[in-house]
N, C-alpha and C. Protein backbone atom coordinates (compact mmCIF):
# COMPACT_ATOMS: atom_id res chain seq x y z
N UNK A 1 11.75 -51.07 2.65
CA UNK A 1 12.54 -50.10 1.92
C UNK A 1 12.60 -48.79 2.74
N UNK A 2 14.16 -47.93 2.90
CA UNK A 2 14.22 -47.28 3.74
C UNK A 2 13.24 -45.84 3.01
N UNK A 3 12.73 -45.00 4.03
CA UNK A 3 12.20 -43.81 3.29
C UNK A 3 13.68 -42.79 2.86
N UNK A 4 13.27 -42.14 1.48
CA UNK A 4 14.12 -41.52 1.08
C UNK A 4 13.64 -40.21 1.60
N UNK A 5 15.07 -39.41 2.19
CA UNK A 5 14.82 -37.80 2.85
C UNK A 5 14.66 -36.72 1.50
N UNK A 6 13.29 -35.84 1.26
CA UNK A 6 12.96 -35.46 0.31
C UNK A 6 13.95 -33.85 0.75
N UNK A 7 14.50 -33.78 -0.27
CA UNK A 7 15.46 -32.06 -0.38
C UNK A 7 14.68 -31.42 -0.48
N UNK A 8 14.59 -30.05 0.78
CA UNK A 8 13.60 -28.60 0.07
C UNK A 8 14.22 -27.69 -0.25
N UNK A 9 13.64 -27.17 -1.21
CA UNK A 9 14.53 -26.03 -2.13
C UNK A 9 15.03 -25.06 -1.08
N UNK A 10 16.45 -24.51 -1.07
CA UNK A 10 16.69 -23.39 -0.58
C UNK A 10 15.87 -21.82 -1.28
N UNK A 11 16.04 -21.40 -0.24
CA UNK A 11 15.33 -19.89 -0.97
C UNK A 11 15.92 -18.86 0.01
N UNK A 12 16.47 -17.49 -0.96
CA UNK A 12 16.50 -16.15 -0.03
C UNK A 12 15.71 -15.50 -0.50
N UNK A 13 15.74 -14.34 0.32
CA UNK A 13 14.59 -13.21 0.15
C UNK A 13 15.48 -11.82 0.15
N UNK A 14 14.98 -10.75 -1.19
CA UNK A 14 15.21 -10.12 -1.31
C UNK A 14 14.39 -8.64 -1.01
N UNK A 15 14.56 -7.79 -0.03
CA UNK A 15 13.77 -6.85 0.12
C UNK A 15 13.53 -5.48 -0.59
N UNK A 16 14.61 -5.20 -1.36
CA UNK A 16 15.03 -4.24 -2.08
C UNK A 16 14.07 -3.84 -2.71
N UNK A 17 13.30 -2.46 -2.74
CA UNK A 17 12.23 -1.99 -3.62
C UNK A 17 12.22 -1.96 -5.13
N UNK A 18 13.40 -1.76 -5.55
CA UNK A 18 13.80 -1.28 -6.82
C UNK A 18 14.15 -2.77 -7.75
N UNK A 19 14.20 -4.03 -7.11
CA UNK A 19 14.64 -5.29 -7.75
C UNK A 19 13.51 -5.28 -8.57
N UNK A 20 14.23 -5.87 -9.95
CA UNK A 20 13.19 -6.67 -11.13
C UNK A 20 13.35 -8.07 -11.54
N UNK A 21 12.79 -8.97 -11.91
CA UNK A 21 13.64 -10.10 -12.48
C UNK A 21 14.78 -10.53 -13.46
N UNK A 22 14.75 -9.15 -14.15
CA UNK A 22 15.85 -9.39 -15.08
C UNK A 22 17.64 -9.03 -14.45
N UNK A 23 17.08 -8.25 -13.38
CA UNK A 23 18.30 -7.83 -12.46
C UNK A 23 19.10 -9.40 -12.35
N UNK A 24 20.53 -9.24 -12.38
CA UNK A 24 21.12 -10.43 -11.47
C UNK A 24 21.28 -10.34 -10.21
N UNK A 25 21.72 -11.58 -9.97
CA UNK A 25 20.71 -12.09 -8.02
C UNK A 25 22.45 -11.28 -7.32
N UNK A 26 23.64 -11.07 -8.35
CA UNK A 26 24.75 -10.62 -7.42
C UNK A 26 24.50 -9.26 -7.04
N UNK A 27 23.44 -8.50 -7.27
CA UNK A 27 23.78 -7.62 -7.15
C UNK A 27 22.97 -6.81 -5.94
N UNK A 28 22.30 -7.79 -5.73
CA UNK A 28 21.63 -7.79 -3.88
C UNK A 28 21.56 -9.05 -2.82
N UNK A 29 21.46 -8.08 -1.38
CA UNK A 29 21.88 -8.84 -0.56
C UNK A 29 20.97 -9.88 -0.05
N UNK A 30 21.02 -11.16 0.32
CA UNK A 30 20.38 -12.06 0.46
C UNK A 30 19.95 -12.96 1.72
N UNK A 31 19.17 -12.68 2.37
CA UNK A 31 18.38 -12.86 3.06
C UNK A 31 17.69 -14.26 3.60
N UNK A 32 18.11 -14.45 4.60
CA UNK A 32 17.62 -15.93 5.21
C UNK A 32 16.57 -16.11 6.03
N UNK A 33 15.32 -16.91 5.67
CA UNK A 33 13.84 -16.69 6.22
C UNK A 33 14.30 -16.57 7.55
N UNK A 34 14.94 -17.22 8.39
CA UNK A 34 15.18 -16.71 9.98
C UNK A 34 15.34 -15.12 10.15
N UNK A 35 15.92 -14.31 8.98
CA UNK A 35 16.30 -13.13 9.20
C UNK A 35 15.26 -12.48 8.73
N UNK A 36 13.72 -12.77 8.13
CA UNK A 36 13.24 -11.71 7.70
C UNK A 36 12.52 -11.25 8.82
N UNK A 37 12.72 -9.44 8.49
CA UNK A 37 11.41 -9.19 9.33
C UNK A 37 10.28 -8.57 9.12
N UNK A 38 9.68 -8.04 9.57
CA UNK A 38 7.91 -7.81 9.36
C UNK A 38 7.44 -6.89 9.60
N UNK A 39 8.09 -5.40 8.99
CA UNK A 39 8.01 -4.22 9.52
C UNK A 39 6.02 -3.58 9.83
N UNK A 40 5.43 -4.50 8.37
CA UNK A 40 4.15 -3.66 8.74
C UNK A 40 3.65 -4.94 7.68
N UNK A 41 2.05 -4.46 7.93
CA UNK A 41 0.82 -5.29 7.03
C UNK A 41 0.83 -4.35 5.55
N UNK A 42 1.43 -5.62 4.79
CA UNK A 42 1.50 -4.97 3.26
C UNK A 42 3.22 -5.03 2.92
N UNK A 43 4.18 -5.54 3.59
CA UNK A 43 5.57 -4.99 3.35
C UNK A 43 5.73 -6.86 2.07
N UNK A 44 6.42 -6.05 1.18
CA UNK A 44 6.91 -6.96 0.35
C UNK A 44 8.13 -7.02 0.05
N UNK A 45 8.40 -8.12 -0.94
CA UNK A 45 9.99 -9.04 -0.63
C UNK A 45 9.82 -10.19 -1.62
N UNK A 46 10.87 -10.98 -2.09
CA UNK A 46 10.93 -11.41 -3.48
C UNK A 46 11.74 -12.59 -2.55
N UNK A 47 10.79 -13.54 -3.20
CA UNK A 47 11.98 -14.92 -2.21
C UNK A 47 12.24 -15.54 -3.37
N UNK A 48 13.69 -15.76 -3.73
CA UNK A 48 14.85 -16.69 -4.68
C UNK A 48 14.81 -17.90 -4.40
N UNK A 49 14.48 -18.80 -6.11
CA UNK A 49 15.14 -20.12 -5.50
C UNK A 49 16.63 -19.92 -5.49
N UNK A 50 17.11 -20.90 -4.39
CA UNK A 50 18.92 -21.10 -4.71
C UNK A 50 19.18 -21.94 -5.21
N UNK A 51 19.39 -22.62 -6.38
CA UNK A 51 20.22 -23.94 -6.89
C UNK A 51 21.28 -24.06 -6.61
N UNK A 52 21.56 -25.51 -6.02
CA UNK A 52 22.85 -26.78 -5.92
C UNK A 52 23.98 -25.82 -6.30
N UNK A 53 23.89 -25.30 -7.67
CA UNK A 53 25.29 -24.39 -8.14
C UNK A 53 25.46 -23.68 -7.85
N UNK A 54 24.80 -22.87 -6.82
CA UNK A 54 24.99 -21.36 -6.48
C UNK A 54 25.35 -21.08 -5.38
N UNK A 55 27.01 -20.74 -5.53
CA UNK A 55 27.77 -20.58 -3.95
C UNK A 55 27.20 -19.26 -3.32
N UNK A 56 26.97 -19.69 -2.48
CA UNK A 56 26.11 -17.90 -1.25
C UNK A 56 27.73 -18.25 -0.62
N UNK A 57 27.89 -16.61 -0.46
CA UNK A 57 29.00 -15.68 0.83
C UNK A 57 28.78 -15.46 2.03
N UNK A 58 28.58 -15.64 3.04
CA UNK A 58 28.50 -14.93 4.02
C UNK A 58 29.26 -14.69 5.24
N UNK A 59 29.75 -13.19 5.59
CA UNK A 59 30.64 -12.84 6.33
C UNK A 59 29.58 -13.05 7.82
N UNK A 60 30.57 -13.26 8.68
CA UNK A 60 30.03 -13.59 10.28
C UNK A 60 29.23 -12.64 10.51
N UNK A 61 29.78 -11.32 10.51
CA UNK A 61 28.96 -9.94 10.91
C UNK A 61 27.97 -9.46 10.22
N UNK A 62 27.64 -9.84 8.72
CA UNK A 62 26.27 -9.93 8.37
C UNK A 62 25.31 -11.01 8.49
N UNK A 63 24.07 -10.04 8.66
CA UNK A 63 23.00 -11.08 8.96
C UNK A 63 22.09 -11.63 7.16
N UNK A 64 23.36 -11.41 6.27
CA UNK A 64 22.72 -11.61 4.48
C UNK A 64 23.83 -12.57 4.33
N UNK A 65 23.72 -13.11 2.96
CA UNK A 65 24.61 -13.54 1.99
C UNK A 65 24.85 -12.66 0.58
N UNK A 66 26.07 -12.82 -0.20
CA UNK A 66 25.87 -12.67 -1.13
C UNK A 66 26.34 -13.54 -2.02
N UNK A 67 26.51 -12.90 -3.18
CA UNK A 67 27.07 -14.35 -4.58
C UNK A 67 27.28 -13.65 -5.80
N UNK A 68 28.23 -14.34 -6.41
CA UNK A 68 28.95 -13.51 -7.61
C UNK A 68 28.42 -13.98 -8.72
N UNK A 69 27.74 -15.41 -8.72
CA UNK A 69 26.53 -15.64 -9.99
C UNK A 69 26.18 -14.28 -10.54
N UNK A 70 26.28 -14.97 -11.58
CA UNK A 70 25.28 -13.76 -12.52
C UNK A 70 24.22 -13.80 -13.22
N UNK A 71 23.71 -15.07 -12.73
CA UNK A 71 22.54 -15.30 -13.22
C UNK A 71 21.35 -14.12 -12.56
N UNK A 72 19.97 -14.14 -13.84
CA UNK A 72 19.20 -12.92 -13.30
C UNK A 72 17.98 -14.14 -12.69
N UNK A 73 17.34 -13.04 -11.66
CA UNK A 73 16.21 -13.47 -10.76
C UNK A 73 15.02 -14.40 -11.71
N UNK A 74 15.04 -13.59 -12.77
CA UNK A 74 14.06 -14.74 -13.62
C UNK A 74 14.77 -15.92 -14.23
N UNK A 75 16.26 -16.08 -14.36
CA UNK A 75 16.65 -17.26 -14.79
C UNK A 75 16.67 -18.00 -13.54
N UNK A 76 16.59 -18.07 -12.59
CA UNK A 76 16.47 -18.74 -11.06
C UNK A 76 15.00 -18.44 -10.63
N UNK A 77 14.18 -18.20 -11.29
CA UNK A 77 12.79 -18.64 -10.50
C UNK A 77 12.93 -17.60 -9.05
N UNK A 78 11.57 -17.02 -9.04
CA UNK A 78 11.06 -15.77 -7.81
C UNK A 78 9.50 -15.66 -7.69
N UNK A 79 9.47 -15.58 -6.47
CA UNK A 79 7.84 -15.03 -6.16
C UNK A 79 7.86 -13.71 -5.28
N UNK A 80 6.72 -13.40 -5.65
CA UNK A 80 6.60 -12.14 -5.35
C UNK A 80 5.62 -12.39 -4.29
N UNK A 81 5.72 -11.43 -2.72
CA UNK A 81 5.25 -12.08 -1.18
C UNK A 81 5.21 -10.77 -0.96
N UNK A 82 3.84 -11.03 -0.52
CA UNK A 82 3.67 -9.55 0.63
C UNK A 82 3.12 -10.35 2.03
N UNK A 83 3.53 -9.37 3.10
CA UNK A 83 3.53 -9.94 4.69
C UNK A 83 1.78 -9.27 5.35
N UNK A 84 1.26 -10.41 5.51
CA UNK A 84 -0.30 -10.56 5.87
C UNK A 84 0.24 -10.44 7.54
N UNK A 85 -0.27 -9.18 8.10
CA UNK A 85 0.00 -9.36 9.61
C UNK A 85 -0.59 -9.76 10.17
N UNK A 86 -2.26 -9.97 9.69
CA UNK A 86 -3.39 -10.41 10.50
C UNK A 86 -3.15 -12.27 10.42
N UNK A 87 -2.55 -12.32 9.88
CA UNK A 87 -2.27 -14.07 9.65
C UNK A 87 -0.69 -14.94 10.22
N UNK A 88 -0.02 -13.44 10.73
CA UNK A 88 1.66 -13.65 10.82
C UNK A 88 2.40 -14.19 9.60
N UNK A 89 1.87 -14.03 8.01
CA UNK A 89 2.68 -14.37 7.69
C UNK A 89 3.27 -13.93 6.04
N UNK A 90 3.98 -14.77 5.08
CA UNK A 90 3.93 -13.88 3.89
C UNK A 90 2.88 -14.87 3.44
N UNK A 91 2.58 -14.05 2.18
CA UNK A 91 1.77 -14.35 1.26
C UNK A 91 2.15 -14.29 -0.37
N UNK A 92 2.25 -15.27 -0.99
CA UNK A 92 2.69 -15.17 -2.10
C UNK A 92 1.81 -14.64 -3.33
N UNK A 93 2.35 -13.72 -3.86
CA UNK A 93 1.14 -12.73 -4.84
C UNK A 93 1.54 -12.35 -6.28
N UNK A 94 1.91 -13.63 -7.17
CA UNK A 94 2.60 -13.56 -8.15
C UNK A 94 2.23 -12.77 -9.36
N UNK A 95 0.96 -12.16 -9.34
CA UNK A 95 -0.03 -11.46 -10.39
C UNK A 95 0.90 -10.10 -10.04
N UNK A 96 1.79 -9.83 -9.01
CA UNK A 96 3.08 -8.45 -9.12
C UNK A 96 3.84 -8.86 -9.78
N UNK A 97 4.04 -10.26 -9.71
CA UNK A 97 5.73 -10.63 -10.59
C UNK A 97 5.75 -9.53 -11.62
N UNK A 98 6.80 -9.21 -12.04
CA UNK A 98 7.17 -7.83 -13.00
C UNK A 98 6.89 -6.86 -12.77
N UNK A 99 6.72 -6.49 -11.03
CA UNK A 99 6.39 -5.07 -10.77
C UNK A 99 7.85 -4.56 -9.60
N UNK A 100 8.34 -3.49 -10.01
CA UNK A 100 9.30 -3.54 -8.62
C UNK A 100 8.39 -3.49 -7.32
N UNK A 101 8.56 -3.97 -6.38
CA UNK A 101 7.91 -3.78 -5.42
C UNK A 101 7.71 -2.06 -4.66
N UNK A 102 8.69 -1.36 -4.69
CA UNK A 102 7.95 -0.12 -4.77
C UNK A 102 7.17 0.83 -5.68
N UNK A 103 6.90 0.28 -6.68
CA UNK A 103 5.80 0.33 -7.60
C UNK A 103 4.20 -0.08 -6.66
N UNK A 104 4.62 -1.05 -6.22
CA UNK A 104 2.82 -1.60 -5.76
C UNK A 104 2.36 -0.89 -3.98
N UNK A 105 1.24 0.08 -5.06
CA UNK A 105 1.25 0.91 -3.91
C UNK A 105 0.57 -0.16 -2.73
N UNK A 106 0.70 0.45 -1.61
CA UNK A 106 0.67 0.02 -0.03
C UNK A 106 -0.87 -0.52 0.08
N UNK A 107 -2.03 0.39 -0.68
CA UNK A 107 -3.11 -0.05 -0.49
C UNK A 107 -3.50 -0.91 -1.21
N UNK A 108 -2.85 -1.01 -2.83
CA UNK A 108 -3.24 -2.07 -3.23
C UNK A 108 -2.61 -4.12 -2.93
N UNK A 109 -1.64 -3.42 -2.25
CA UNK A 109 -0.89 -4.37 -1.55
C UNK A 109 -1.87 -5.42 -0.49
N UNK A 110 -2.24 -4.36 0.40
CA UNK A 110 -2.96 -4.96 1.41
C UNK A 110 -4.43 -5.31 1.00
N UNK A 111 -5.25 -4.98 -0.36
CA UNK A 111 -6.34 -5.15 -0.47
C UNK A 111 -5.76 -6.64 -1.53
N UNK A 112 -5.14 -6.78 -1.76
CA UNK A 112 -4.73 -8.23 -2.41
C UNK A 112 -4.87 -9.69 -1.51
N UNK A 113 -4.37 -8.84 -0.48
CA UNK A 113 -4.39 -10.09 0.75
C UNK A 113 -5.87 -10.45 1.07
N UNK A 114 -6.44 -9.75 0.74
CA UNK A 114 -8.20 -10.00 1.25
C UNK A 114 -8.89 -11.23 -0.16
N UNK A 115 -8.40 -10.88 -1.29
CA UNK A 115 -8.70 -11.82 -2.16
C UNK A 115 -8.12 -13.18 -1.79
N UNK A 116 -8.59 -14.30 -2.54
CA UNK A 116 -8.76 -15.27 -1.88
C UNK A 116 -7.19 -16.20 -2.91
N UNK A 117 -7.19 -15.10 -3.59
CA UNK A 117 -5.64 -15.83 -4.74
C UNK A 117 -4.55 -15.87 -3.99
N UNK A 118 -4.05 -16.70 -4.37
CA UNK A 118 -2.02 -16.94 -3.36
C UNK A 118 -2.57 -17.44 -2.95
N UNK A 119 -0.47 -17.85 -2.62
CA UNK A 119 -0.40 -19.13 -1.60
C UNK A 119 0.38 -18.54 -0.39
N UNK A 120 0.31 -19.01 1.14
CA UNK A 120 0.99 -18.90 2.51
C UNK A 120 1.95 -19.85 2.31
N UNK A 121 2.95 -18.81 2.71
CA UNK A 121 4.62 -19.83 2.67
C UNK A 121 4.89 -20.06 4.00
């Protein structure tokens, strides 16, 4: 029996400080893990699932997508990731979910990463 090719979820990432989950996903720009980058230890970012139904835009000259869905970030599923530099990578830290990310100050950001909770994406 042939092996069946298992689908992995698409996901963008949203960097925007001020995003919440109830926000809809049209109304920021969307972000492709090749494009994120990693300004410092502690920088956070909200990675989207994308579902099958959800047409993404993207013009040549941006390095985002966008989409006229109007569905909000919590009706599409989000985690909340802060970037572990000592490890190269994000870290998923869902005990913020419902915080805008510029809400969570910088130090408590980076003293999260030292606890042993989350997952590495």
């Amino acid at each position: 029996m042939p092996r069946q090719k298992v689908k992995r979820s698409r996901y963008r990432y949203i960097t925007n400080g001020t995003v919440v989950g109830s926000d809809p996903i049209t109304h920021f720009r969307l972000i492709a893990g090749n494009n994120m980058s990693a300004p410092y230890h502690g920088a956070t970012a909200l990675r989207v699932r994308i579902p099958k139904d959800l047409q993404l835009t993207k013009c040549s000259c941006d390095s985002y997508s966008t989409t006229d869905d109007k569905r909000t970030l919590d009706e599409l599923g989000y985690d909340f990731m802060i970037r572990d530099e000592t490890k190269k990578k994000w870290v998923i830290k869902n005990e913020f979910k419902g915080t805008r990310p510029c809400d969570v100050d910088l130090y408590v950001a980076r003293e999260s990463l030292e606890k042993k909770v989350g997952a590495l994406s």
